[in-house]
Protein backbone atom coordinates (compact mmCIF):
# COMPACT_ATOMS: atom_id res chain seq x y z
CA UNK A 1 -170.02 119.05 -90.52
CA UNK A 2 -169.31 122.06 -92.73
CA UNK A 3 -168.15 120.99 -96.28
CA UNK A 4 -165.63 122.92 -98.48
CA UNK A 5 -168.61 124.45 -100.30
CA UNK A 6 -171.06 124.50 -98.12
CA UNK A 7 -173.10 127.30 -98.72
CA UNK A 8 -172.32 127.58 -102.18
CA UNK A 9 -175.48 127.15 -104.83
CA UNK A 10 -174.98 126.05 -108.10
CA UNK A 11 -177.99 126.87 -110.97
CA UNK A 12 -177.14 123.68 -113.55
CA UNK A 13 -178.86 124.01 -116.77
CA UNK A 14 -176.19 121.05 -118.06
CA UNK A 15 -177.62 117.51 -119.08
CA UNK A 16 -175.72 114.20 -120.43
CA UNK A 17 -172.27 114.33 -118.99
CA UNK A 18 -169.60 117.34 -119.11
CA UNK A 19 -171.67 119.44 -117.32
CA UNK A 20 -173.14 117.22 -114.85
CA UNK A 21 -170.07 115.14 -113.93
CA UNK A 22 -168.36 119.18 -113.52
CA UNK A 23 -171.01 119.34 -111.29
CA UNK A 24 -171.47 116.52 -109.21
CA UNK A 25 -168.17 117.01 -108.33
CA UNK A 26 -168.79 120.69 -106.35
CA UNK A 27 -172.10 118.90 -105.05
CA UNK A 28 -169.71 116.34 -103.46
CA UNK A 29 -167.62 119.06 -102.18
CA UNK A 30 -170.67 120.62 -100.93
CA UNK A 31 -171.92 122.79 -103.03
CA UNK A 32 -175.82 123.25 -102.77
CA UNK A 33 -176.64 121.94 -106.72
CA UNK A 34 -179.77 122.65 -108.05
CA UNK A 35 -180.47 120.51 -111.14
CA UNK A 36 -182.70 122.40 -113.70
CA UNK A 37 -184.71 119.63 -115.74
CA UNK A 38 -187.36 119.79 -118.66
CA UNK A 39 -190.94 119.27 -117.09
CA UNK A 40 -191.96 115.79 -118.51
CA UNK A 41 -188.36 114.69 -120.08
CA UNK A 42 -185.51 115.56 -118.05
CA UNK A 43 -181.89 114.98 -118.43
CA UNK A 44 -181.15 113.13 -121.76
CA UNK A 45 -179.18 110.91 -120.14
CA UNK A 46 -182.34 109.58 -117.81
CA UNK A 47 -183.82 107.98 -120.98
CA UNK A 48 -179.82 105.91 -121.61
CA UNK A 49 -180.70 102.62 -120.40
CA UNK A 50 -180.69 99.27 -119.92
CA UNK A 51 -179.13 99.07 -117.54
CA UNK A 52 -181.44 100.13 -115.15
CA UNK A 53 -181.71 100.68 -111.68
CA UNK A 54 -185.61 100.83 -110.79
CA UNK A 55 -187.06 102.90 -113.58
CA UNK A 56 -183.64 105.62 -113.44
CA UNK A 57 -180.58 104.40 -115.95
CA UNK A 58 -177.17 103.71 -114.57
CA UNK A 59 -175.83 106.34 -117.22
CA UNK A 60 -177.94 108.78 -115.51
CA UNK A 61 -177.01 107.30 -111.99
CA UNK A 62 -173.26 107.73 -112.75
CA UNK A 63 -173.09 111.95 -112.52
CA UNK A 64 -176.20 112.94 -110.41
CA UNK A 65 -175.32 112.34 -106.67
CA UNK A 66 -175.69 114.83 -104.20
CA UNK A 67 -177.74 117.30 -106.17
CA UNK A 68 -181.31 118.31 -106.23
CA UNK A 69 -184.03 118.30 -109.22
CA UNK A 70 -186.25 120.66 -110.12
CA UNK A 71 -188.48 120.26 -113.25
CA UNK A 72 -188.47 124.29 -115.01
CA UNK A 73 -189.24 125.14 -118.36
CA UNK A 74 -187.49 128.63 -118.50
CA UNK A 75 -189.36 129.27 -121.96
CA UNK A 76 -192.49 130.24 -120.07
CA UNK A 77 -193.32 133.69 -118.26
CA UNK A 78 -193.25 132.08 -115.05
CA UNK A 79 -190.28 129.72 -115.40
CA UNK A 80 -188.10 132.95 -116.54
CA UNK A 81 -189.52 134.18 -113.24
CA UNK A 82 -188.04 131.48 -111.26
CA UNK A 83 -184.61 130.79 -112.87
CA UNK A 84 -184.27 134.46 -112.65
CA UNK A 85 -184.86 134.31 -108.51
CA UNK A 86 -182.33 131.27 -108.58
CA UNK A 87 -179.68 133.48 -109.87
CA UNK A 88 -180.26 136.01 -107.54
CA UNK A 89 -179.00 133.75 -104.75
CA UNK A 90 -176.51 132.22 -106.74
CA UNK A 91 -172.74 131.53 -107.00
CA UNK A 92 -172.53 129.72 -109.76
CA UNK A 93 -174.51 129.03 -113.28
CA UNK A 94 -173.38 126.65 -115.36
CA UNK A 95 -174.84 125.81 -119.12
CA UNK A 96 -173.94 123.54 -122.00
CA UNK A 97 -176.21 124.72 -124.80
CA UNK A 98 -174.86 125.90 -128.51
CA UNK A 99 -173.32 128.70 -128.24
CA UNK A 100 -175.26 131.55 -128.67
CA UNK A 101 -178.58 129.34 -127.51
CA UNK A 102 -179.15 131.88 -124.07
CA UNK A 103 -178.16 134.81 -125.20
CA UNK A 104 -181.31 135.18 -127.55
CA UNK A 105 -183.36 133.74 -124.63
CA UNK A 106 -181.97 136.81 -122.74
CA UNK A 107 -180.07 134.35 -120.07
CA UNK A 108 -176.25 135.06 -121.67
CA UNK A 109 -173.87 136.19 -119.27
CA UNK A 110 -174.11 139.96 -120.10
CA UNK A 111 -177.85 139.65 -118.83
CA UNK A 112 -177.52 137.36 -115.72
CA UNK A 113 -174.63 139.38 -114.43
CA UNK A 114 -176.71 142.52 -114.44
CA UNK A 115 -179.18 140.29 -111.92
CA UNK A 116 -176.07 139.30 -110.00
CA UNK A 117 -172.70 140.84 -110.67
CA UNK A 118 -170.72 137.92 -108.53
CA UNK A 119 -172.09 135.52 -110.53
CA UNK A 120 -170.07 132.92 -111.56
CA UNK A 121 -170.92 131.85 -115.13
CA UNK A 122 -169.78 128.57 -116.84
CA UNK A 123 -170.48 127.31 -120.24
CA UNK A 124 -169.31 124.23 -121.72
CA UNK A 125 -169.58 123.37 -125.19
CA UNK A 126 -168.06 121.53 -128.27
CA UNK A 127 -165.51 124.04 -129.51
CA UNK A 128 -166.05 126.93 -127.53
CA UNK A 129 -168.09 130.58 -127.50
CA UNK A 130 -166.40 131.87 -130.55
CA UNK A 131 -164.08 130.99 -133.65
CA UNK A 132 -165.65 128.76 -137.23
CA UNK A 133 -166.32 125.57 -134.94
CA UNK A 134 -168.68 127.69 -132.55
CA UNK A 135 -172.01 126.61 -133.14
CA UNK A 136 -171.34 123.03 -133.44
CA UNK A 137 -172.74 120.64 -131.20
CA UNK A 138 -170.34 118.81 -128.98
CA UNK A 139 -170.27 114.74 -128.80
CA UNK A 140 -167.36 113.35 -127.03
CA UNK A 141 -166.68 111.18 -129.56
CA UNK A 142 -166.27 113.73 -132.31
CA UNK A 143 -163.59 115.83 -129.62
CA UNK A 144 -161.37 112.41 -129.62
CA UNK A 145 -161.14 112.55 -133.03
CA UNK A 146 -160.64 116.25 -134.04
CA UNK A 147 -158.75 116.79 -130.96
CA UNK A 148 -156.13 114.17 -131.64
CA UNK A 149 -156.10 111.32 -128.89
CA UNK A 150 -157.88 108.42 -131.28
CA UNK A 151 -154.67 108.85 -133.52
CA UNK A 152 -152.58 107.71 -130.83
CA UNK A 153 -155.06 105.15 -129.22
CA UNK A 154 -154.88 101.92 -130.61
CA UNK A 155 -152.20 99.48 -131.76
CA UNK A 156 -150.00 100.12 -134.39
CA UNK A 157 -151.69 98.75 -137.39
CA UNK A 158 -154.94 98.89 -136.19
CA UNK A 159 -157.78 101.31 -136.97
CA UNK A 160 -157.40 104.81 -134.74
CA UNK A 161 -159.89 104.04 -131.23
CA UNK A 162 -161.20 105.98 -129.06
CA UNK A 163 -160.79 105.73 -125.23
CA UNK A 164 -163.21 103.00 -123.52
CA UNK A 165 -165.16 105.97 -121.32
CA UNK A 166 -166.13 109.54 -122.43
CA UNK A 167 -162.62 110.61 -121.79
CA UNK A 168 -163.26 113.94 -123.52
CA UNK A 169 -166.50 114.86 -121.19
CA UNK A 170 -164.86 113.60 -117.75
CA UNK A 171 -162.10 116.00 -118.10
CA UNK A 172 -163.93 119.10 -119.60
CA UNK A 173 -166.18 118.10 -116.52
CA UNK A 174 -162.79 118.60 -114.40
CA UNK A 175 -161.40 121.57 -115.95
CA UNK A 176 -164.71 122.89 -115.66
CA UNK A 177 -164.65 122.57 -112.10
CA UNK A 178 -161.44 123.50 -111.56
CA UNK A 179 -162.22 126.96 -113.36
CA UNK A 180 -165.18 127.54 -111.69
CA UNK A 181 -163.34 126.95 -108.53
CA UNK A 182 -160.43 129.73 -109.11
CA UNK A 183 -163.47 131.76 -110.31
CA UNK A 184 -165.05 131.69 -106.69
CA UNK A 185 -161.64 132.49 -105.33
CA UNK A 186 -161.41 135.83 -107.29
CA UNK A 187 -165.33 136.72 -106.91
CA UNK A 188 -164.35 136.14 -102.75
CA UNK A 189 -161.74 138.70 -102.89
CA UNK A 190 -162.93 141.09 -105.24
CA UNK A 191 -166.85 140.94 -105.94
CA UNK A 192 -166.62 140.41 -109.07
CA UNK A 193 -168.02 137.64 -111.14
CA UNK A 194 -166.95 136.24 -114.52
CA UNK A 195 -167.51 134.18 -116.99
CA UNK A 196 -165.80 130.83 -117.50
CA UNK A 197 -165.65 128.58 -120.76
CA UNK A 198 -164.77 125.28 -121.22
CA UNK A 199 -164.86 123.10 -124.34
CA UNK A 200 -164.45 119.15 -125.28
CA UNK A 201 -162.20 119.92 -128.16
CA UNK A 202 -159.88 122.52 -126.06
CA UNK A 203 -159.73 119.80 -123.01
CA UNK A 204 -158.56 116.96 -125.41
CA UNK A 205 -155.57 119.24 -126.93
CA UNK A 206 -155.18 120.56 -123.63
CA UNK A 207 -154.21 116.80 -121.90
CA UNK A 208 -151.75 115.59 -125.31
CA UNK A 209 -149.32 116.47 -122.99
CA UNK A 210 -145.91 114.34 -123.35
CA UNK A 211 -147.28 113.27 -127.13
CA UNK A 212 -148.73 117.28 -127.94
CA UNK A 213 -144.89 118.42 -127.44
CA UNK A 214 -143.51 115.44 -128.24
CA UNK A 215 -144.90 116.77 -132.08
CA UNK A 216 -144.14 120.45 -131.43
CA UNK A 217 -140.63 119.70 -130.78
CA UNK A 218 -139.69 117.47 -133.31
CA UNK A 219 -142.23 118.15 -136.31
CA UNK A 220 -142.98 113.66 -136.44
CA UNK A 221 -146.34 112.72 -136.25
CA UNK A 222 -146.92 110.56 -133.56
CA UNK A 223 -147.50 107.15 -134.47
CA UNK A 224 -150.04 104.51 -132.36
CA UNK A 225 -147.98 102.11 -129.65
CA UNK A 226 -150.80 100.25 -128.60
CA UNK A 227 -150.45 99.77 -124.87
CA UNK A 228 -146.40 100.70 -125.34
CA UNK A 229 -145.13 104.26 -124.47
CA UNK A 230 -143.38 106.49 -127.10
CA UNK A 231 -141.03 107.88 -124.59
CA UNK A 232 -139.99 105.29 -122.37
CA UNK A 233 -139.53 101.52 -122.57
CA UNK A 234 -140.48 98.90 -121.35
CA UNK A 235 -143.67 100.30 -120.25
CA UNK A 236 -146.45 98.36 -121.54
CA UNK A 237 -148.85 95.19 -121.22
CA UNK A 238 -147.69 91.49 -121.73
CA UNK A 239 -149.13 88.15 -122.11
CA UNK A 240 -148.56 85.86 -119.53
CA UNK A 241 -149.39 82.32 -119.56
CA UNK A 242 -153.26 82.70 -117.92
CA UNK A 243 -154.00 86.90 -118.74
CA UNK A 244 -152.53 90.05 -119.25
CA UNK A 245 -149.21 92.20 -116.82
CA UNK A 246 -149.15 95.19 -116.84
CA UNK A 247 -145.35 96.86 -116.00
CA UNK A 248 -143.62 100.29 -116.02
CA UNK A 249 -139.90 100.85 -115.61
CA UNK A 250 -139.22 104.67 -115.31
CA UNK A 251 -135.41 104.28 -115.32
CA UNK A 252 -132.22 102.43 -115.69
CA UNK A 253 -132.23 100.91 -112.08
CA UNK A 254 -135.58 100.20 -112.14
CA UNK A 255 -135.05 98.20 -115.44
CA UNK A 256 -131.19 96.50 -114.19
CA UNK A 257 -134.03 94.96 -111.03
CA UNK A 258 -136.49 93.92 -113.91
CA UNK A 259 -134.42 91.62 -115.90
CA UNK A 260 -132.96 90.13 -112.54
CA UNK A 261 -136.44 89.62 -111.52
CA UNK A 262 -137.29 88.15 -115.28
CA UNK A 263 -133.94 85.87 -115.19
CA UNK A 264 -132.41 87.98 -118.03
CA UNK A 265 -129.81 90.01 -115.77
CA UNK A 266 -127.63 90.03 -119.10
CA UNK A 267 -129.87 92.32 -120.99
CA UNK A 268 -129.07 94.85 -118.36
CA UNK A 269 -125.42 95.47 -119.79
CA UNK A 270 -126.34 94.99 -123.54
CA UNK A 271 -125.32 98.12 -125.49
CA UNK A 272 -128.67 98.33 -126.67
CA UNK A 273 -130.95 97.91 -123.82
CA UNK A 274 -128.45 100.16 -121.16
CA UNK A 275 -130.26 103.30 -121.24
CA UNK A 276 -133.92 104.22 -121.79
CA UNK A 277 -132.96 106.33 -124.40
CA UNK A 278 -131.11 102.82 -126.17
CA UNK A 279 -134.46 101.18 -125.32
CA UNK A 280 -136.76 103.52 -126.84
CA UNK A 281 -134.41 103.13 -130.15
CA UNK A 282 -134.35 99.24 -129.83
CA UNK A 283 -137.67 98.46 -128.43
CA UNK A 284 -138.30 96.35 -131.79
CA UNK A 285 -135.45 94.01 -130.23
CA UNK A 286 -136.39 94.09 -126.27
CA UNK A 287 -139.90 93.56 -126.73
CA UNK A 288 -139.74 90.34 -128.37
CA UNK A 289 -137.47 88.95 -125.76
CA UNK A 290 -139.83 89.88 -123.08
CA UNK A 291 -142.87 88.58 -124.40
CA UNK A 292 -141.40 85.23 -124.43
CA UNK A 293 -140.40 85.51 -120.74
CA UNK A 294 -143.93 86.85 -119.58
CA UNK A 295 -145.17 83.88 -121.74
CA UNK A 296 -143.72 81.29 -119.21
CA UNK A 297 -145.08 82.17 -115.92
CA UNK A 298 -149.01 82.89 -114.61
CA UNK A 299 -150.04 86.33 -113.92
CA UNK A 300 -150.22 86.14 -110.24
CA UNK A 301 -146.50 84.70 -110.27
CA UNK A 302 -144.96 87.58 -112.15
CA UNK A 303 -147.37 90.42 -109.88
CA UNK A 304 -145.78 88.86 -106.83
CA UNK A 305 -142.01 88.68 -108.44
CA UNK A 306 -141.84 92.03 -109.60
CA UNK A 307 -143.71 93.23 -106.37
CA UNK A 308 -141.24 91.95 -104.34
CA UNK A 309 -138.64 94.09 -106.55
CA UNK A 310 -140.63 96.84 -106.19
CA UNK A 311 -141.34 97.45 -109.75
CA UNK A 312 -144.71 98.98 -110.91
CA UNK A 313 -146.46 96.47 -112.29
CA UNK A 314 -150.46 95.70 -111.95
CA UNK A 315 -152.79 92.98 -113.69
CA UNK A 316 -155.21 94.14 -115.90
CA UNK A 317 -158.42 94.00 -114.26
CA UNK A 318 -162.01 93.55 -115.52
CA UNK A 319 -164.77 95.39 -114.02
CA UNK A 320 -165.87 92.25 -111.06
CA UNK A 321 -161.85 92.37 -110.22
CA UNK A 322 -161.99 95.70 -109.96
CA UNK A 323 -164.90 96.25 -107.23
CA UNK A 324 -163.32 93.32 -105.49
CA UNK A 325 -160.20 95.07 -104.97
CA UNK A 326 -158.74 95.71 -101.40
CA UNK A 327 -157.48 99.05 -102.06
CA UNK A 328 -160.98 100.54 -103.70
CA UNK A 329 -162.70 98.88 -101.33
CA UNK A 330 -160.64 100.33 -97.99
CA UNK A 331 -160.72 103.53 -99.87
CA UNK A 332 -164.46 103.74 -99.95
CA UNK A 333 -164.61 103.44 -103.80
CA UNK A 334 -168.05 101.81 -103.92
CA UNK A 335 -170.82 102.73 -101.86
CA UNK A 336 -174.41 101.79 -101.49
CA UNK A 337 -176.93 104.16 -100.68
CA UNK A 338 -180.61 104.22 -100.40
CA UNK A 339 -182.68 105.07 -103.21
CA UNK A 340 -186.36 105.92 -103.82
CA UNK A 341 -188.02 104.20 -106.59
CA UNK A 342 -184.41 101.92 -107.26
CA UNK A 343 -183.78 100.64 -103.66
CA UNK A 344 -180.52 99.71 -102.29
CA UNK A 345 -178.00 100.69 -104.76
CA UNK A 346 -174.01 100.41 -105.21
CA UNK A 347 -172.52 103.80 -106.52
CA UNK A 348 -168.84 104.60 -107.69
CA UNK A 349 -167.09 106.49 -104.47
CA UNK A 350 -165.97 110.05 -104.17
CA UNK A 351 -161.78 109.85 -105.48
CA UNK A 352 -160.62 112.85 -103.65
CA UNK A 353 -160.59 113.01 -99.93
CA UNK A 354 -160.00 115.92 -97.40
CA UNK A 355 -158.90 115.24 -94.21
CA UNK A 356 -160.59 117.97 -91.99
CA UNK A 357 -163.86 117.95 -93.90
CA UNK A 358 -164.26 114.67 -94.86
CA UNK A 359 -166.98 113.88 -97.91
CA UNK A 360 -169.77 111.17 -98.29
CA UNK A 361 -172.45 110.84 -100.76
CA UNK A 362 -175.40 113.10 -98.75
CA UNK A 363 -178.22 112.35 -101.32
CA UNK A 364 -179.17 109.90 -103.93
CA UNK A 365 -179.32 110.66 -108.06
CA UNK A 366 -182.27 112.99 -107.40
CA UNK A 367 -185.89 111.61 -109.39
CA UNK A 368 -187.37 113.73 -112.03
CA UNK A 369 -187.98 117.26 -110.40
CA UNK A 370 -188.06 115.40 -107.08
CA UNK A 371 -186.74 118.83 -105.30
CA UNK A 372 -189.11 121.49 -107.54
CA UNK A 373 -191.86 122.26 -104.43
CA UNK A 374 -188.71 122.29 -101.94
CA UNK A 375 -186.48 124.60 -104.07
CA UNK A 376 -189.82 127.32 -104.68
CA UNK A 377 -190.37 126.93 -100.84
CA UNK A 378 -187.19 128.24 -100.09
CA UNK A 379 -187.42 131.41 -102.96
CA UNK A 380 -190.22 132.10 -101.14
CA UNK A 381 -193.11 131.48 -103.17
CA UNK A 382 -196.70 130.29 -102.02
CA UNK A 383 -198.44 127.05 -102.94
CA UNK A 384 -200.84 129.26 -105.20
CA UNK A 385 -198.03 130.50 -107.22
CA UNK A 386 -196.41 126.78 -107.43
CA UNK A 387 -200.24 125.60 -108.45
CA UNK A 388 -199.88 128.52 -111.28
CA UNK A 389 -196.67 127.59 -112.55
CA UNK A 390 -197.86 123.95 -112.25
CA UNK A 391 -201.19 125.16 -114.38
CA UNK A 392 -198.74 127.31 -116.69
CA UNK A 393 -196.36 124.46 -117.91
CA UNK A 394 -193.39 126.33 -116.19
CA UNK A 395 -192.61 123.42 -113.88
């Protein structure tokens, strides 16, 4: 079956996880990935473990399907050679070195677009190509600090947190793709490549959303809720008698159901519950009351109650609960695939599906250079020049 991207190639000179998740996403979608690694070291993330599966980390595991490896040091006469033939045939190169790093190798994006004018060329990093931040390095930790998000994370007189996953890399991985997608669109109807930047710090300020202009309209700080809402209540966990509810009421209706589902139909016509706008004001009075009434009943009791009502409302799940689920499971959200030197092994599923060209995970985390010979087969070149570059360093 023809994918969305089949016969697009990708050049990736990213490693850890920005880059490679923005990746492994167009290598889902089909895109023909070709995943440039150190000789001898690889992808920093290969060396993240325990865990392990086999002798690859799960870090590793968790942004490398569907690509292909090839061990190139682009530093060497002959490794220049071959990155250089790569780009020729190329859609799409991607990088996430400082700023500035390529461009005195001669690989910027003024020089590869005089080797191929459609080219479309992404770099990620920290803060972006130019500006006083520029030549920073980028750790997802640092973005969710500087770019706002651990100020609101956390509850209210606790310590700022950060987000329990590398919030900041997933979605510069996603805008990255996204970009790089629109990118393709224009080179299509015009011929002309571009380049495309992403950063971590950008992407963070970029998804404040409700809380960014919540602070540009009014001029107030935002202030930490925990796992409450600033804007609409009550939207938040609760304690019930064996775990933890989770529960969102959007509006007024929704909330008049919730306290006749929570025995409390009075609190529907109190003055200062009536409106989410009196809610938001009084939530230091409703939230009380409610945690005593979530206090009285199991967590599978209340889930089933508010179901019933229809009412958002989830349990919060660990990790076993969630790959036990019925709803990841019938939507293909774990998968187990074959691997080389690991065996049988469960992956996370692709989360976006397409009905007329449906997507599957085609290949394994590729091993260290595990694609190199296969990749300089295809450009063409003869097993003397591979034993050269071998004898050279270059791969």
């Amino acid at each position: 079956m023809v994918l969305p991207l089949d016969g697009v190639r990708v050049v990736d000179l990213t490693r850890v996880l920005a880059g490679p998740y923005c990746t492994m996403m167009l290598a889902d979608m089909g895109a023909d990935v070709i995943k440039i690694e150190m000789p001898g070291r690889g992808d920093d993330s290969r060396a993240w473990g325990p865990p392990w599966a086999g002798t690859e980390s799960a870090y590793y595991l968790s942004a490398n399907r569907n690509k292909r490896s090839i061990t190139l040091n682009f530093r060497t006469e002959g490794g220049r050679r071959v990155l250089l033939d790569l780009v020729r045939r190329a859609d799409v190169f991607i990088e996430n070195f400082i700023p500035g790093t390529l461009d005195r190798l001669g690989l910027g994006y003024n020089d590869l677009k005089q080797v191929n004018p459609g080219l479309v060329y992404c770099s990620v990093s920290g803060y972006g190509y130019d500006g006083p931040y520029a030549t920073r390095p980028g750790y997802d930790f640092i973005a969710q600090a500087e770019g706002g998000i651990m100020s609101v994370t956390g509850e209210p007189e606790g310590p700022p947190m950060k987000v329990g996953v590398a919030i900041a890399d997933i979605t510069t991985g996603m805008f990255a793709a996204a970009a790089i997608l629109a990118a393709l669109r224009h080179r299509d109807r015009t011929g002309q490549g571009q380049r495309v930047e992403v950063s971590l710090l950008e992407s963070v300020v970029g998804w404040l959303a409700n809380v960014a202009m919540n602070y540009l309209v009014s001029g107030e700080l935002p202030r930490r809720y925990g796992n409450a809402h600033p804007n609409v209540v009550p939207y938040q966990a609760f304690a019930t008698t064996d775990g933890w509810v989770a529960i969102g009421v959007g509006n007024d209706a929704q909330f008049r159901r919730f306290c006749d589902v929570i025995g409390r139909p009075e609190l529907a016509d109190d003055p200062r519950f009536k409106t989410n706008s009196d809610r938001v004001i009084n939530r230091d009075a409703l939230i009380p009351i409610l945690e005593a009434v979530f206090k009285t009943r199991t967590t599978d009791e209340w889930i089933e109650a508010l179901t019933a009502a229809e009412l958002p409302c989830g349990p919060i799940n660990t990790l076993d609960r969630v790959f036990q689920h019925p709803q990841v499971l019938h939507r293909r959200m774990v998968e187990e695939i074959e691997h080389p030197t690991a065996g049988r092994i469960k992956l996370v599923g692709i989360p976006y599906k397409f009905s007329e060209t449906p997507l599957a995970i085609r290949r394994h985390p590729p091993t260290l250079g595990e694609h190199t010979e296969e990749v300089l087969r295809e450009l063409g070149y003869s097993e003397a020049e591979v034993a050269a570059l071998r004898a050279e360093g270059a791969i």
